[in-house]
PDB file of N, CA and C in Angstrom:
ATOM      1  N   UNK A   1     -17.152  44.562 147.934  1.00  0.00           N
ATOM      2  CA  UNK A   1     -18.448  44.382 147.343  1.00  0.00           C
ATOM      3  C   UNK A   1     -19.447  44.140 148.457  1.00  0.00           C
ATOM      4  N   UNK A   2     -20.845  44.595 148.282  1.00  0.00           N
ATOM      5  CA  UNK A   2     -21.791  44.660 149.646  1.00  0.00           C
ATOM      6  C   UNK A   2     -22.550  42.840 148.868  1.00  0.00           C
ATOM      7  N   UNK A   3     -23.022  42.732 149.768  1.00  0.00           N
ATOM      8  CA  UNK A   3     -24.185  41.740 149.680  1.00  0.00           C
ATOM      9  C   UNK A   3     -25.404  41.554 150.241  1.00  0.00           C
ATOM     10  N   UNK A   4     -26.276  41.438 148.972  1.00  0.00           N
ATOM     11  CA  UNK A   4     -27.648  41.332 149.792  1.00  0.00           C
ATOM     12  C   UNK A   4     -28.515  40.738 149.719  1.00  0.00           C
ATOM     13  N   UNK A   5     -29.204  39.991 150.574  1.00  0.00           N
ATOM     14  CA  UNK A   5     -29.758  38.637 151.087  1.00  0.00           C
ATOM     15  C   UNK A   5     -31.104  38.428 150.312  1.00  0.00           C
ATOM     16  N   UNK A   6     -31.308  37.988 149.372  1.00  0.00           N
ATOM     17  CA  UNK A   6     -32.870  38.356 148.754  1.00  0.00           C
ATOM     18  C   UNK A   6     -34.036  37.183 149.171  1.00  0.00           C
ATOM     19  N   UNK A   7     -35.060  37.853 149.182  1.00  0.00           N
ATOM     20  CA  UNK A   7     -36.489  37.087 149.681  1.00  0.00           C
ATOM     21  C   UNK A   7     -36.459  35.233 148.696  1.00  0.00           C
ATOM     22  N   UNK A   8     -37.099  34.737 149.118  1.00  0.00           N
ATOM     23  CA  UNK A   8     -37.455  33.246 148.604  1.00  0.00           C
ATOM     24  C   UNK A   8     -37.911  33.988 147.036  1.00  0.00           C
ATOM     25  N   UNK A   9     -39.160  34.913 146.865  1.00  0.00           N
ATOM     26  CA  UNK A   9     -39.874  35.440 146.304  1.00  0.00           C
ATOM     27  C   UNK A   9     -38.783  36.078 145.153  1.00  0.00           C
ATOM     28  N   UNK A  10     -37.979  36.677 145.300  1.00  0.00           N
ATOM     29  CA  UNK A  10     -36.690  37.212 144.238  1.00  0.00           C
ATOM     30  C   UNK A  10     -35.785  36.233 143.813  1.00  0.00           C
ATOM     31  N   UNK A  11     -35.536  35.636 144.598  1.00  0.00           N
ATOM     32  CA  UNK A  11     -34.648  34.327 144.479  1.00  0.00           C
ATOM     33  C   UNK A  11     -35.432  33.557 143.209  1.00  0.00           C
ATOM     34  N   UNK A  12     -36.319  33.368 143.415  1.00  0.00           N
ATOM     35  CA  UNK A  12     -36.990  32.464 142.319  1.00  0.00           C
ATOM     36  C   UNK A  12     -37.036  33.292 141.223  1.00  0.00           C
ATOM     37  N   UNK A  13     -37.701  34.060 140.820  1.00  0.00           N
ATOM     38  CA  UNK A  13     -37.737  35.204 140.233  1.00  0.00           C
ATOM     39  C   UNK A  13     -36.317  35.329 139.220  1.00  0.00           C
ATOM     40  N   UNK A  14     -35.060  35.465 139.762  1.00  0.00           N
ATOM     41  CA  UNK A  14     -34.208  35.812 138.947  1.00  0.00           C
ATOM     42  C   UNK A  14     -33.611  34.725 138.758  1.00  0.00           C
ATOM     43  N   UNK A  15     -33.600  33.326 139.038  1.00  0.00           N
ATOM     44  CA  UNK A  15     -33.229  32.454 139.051  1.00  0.00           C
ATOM     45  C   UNK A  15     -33.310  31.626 137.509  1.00  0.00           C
ATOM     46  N   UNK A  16     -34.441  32.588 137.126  1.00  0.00           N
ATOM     47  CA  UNK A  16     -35.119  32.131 135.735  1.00  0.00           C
ATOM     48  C   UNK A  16     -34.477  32.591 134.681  1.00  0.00           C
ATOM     49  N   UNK A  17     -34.012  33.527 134.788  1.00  0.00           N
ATOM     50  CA  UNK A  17     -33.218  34.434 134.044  1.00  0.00           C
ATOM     51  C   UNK A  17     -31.997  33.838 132.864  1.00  0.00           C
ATOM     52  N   UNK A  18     -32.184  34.622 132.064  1.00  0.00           N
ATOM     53  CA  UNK A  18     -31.304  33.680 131.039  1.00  0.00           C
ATOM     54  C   UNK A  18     -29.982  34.920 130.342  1.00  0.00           C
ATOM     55  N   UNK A  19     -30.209  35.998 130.872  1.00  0.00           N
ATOM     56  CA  UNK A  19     -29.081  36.792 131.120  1.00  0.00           C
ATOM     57  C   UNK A  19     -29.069  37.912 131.742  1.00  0.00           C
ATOM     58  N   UNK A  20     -29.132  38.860 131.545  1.00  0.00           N
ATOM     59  CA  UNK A  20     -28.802  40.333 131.915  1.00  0.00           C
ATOM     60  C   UNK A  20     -29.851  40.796 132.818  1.00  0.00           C
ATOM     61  N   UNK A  21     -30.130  41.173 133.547  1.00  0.00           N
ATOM     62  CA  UNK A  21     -31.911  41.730 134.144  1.00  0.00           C
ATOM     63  C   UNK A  21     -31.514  42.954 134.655  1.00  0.00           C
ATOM     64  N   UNK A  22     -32.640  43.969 134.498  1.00  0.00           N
ATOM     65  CA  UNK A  22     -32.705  45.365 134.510  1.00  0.00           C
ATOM     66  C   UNK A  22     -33.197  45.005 136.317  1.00  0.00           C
ATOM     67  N   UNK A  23     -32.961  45.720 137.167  1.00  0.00           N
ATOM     68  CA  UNK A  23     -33.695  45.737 138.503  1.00  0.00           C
ATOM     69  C   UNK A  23     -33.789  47.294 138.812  1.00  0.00           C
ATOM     70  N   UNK A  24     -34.946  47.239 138.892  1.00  0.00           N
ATOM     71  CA  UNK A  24     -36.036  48.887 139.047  1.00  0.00           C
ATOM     72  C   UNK A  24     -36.454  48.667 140.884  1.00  0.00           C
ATOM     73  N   UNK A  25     -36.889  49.808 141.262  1.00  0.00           N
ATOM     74  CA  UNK A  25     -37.682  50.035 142.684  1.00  0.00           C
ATOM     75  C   UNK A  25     -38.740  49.985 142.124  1.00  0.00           C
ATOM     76  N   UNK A  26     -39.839  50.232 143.231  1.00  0.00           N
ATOM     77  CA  UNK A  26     -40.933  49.870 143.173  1.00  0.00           C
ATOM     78  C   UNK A  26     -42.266  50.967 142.122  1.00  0.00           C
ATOM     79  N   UNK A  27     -41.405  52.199 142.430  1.00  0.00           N
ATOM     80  CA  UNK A  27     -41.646  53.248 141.234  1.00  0.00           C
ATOM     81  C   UNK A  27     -41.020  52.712 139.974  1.00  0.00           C
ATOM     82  N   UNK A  28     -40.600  52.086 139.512  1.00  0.00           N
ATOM     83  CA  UNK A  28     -39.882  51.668 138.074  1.00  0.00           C
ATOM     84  C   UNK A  28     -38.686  52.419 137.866  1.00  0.00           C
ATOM     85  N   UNK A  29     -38.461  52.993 139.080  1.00  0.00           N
ATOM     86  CA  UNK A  29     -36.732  53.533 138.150  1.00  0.00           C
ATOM     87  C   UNK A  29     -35.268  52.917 138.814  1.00  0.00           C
ATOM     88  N   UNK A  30     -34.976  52.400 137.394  1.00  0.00           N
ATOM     89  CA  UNK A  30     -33.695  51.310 137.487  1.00  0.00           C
ATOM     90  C   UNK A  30     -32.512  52.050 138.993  1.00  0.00           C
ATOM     91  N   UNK A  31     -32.263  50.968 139.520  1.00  0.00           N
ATOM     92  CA  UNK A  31     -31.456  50.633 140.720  1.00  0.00           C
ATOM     93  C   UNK A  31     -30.271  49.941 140.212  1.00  0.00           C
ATOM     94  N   UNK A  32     -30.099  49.072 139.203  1.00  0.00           N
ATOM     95  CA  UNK A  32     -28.837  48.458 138.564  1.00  0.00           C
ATOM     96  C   UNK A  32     -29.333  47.076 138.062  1.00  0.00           C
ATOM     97  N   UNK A  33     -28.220  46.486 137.896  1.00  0.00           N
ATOM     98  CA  UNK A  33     -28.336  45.077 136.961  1.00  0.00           C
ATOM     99  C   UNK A  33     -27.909  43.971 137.920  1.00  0.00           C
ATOM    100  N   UNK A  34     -28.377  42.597 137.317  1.00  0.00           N
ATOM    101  CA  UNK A  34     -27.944  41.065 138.452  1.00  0.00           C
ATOM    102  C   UNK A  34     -28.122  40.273 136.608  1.00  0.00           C
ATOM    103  N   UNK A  35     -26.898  39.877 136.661  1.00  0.00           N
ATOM    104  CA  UNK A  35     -26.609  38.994 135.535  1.00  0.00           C
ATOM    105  C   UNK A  35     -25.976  37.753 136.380  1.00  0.00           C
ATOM    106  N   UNK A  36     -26.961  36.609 135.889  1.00  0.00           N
ATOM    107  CA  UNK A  36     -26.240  35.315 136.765  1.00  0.00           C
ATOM    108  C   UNK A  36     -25.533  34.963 136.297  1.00  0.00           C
ATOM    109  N   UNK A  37     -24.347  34.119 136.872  1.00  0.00           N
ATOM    110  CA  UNK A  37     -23.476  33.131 136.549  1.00  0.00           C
ATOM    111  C   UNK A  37     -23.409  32.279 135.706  1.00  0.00           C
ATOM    112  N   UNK A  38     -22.555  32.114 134.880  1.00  0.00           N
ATOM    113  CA  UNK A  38     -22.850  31.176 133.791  1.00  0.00           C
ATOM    114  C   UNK A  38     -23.303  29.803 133.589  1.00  0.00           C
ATOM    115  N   UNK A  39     -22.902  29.191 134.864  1.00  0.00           N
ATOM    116  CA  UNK A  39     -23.576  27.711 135.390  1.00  0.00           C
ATOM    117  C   UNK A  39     -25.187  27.970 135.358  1.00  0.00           C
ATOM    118  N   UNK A  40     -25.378  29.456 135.565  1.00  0.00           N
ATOM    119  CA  UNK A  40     -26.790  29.244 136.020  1.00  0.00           C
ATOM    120  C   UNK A  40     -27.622  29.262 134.514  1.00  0.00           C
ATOM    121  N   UNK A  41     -26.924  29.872 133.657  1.00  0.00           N
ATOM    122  CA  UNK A  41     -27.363  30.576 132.041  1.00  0.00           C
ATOM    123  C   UNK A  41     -27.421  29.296 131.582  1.00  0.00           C
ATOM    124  N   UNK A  42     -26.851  27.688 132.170  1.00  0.00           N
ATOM    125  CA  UNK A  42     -26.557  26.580 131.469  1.00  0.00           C
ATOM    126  C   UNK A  42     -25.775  26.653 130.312  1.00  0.00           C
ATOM    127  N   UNK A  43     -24.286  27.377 130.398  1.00  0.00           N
ATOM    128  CA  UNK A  43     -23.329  27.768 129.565  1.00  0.00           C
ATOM    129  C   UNK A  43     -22.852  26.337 130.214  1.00  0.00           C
ATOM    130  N   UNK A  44     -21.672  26.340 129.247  1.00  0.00           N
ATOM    131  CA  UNK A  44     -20.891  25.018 129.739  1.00  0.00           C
ATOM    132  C   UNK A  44     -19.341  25.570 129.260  1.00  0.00           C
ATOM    133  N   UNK A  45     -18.561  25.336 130.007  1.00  0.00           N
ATOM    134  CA  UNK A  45     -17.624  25.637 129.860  1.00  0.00           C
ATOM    135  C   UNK A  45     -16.314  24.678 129.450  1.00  0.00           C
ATOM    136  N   UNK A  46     -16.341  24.327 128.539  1.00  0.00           N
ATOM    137  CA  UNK A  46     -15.025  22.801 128.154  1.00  0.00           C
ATOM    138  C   UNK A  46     -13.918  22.364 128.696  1.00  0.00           C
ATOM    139  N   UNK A  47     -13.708  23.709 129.635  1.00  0.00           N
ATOM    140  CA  UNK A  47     -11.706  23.306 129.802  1.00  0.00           C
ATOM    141  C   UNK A  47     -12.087  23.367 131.315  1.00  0.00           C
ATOM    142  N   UNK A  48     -10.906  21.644 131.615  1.00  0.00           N
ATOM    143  CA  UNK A  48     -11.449  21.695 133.252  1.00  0.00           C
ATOM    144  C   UNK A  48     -10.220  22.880 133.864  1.00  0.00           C
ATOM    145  N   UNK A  49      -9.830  22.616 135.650  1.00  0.00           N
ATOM    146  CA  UNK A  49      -9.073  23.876 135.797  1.00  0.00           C
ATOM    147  C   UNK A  49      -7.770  23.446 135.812  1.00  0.00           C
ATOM    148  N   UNK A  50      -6.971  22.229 135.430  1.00  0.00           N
ATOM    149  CA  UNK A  50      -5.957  21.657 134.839  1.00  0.00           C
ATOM    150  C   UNK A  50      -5.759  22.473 133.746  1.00  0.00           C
ATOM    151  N   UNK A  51      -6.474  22.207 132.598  1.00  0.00           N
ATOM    152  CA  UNK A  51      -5.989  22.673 131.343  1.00  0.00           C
ATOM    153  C   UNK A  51      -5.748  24.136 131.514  1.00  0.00           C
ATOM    154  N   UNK A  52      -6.977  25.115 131.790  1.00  0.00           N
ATOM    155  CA  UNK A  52      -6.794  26.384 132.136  1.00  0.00           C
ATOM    156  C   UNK A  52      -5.547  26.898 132.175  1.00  0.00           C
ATOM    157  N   UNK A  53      -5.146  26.431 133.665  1.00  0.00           N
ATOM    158  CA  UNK A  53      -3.787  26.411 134.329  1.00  0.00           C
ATOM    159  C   UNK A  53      -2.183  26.218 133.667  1.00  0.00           C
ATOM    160  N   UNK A  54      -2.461  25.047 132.502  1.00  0.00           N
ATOM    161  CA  UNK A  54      -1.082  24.720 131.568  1.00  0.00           C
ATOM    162  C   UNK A  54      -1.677  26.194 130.342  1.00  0.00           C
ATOM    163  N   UNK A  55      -2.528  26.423 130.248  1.00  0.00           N
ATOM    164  CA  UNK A  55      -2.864  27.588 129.216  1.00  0.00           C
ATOM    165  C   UNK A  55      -2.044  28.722 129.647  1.00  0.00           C
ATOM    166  N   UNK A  56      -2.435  29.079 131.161  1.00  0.00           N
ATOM    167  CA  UNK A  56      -1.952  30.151 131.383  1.00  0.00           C
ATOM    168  C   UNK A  56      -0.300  29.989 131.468  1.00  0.00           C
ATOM    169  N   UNK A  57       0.109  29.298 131.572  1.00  0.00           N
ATOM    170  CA  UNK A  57       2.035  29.186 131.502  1.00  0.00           C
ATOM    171  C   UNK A  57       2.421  28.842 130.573  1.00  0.00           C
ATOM    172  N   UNK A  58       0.860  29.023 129.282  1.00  0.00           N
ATOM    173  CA  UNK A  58       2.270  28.817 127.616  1.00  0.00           C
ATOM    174  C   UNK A  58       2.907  30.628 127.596  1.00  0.00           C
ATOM    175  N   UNK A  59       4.353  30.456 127.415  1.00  0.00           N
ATOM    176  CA  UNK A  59       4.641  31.317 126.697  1.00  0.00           C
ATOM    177  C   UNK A  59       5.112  31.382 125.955  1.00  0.00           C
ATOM    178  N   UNK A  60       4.844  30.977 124.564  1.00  0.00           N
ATOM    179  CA  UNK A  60       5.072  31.420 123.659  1.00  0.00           C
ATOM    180  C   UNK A  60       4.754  32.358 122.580  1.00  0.00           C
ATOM    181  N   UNK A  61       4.817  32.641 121.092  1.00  0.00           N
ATOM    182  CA  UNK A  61       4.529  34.181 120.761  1.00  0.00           C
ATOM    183  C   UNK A  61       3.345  34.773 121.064  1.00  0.00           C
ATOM    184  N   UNK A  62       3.622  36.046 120.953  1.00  0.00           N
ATOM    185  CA  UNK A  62       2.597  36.923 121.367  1.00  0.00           C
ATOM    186  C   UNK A  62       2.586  38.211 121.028  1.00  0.00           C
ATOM    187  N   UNK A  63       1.147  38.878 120.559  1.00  0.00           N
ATOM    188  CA  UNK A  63       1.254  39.854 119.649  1.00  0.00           C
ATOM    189  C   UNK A  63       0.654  40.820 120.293  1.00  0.00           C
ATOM    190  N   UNK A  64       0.523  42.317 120.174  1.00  0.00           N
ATOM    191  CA  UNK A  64      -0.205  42.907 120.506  1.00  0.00           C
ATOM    192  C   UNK A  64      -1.479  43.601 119.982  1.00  0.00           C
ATOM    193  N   UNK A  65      -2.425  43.804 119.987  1.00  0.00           N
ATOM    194  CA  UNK A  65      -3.837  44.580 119.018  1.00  0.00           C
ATOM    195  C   UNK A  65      -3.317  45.332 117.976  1.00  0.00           C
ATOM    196  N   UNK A  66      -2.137  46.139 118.118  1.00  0.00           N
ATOM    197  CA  UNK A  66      -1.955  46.234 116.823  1.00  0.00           C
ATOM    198  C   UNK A  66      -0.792  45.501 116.157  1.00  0.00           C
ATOM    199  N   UNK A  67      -0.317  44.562 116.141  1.00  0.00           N
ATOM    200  CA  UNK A  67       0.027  43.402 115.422  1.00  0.00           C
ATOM    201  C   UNK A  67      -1.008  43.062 115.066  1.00  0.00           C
ATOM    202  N   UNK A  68      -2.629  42.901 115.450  1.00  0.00           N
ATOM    203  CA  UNK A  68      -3.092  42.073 114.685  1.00  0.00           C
ATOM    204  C   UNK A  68      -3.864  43.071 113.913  1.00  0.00           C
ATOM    205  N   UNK A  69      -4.426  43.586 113.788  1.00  0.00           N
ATOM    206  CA  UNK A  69      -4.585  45.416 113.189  1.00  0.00           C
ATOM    207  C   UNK A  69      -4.154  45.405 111.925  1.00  0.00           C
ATOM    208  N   UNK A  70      -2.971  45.184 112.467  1.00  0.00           N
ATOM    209  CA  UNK A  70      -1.319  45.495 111.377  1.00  0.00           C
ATOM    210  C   UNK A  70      -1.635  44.189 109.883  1.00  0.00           C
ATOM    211  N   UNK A  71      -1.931  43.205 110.348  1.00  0.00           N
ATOM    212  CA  UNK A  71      -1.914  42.042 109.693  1.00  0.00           C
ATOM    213  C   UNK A  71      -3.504  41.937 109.485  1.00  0.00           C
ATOM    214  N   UNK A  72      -4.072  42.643 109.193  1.00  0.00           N
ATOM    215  CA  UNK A  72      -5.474  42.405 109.110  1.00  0.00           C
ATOM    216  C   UNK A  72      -5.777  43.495 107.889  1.00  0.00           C
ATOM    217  N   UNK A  73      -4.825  44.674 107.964  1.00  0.00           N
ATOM    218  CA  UNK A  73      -4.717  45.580 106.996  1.00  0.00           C
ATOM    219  C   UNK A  73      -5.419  46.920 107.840  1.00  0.00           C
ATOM    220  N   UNK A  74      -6.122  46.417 108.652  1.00  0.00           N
ATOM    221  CA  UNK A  74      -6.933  47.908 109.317  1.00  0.00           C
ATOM    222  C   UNK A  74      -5.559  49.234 109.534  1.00  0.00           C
ATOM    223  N   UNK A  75      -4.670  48.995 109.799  1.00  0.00           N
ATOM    224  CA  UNK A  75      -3.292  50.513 109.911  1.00  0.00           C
ATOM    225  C   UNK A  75      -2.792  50.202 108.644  1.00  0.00           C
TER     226      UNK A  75
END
C-alpha cells in the first residue's frame, strides 16, 4: 500500500468526516475514496482484544450460508 502525507489544510478537512468521502482533483473528477477509521467515526467498539481472541478459538458448531438459506426457507 503507498502512502501519502497530506497538508495541515486536508488533514483537517477530512478529519471531520463522518464516513465515506468522494476525493476529486482539482477539475472535479473523482481520484478515489478515504473512509476513516472507526475510532475516528466515534464508533465504539465493546469487545476488548482478550475477548476477541477467546471468540476466535470457540469451536464449536458451525454452519455454512447455505445451512442458513436452508433453514430460513430461501432453497
Amino acid at each position: 500500500m503507498s502512502r501519502i502525507t497530506l497538508t495541515a489544510d486536508m488533514t483537517a478537512l477530512l478529519s471531520g468526516a463522518n464516513g465515506r468521502v468522494e476525493l476529486c482533483d482539482d477539475a472535479g473528477n473523482p481520484i478515489g475514496f478515504f473512509e476513516p477509521q472507526p475510532e475516528q467515526r466515534g464508533e465504539y467498539w465493546p469487545f476488548t482484544d482478550e475477548e476477541v481472541a477467546e471468540a476466535d478459538k470457540d469451536t464449536g458448531p458451525t454452519c455454512t450460508l447455505d445451512d442458513i438459506a436452508k433453514r430460513a426457507g430461501l432453497l
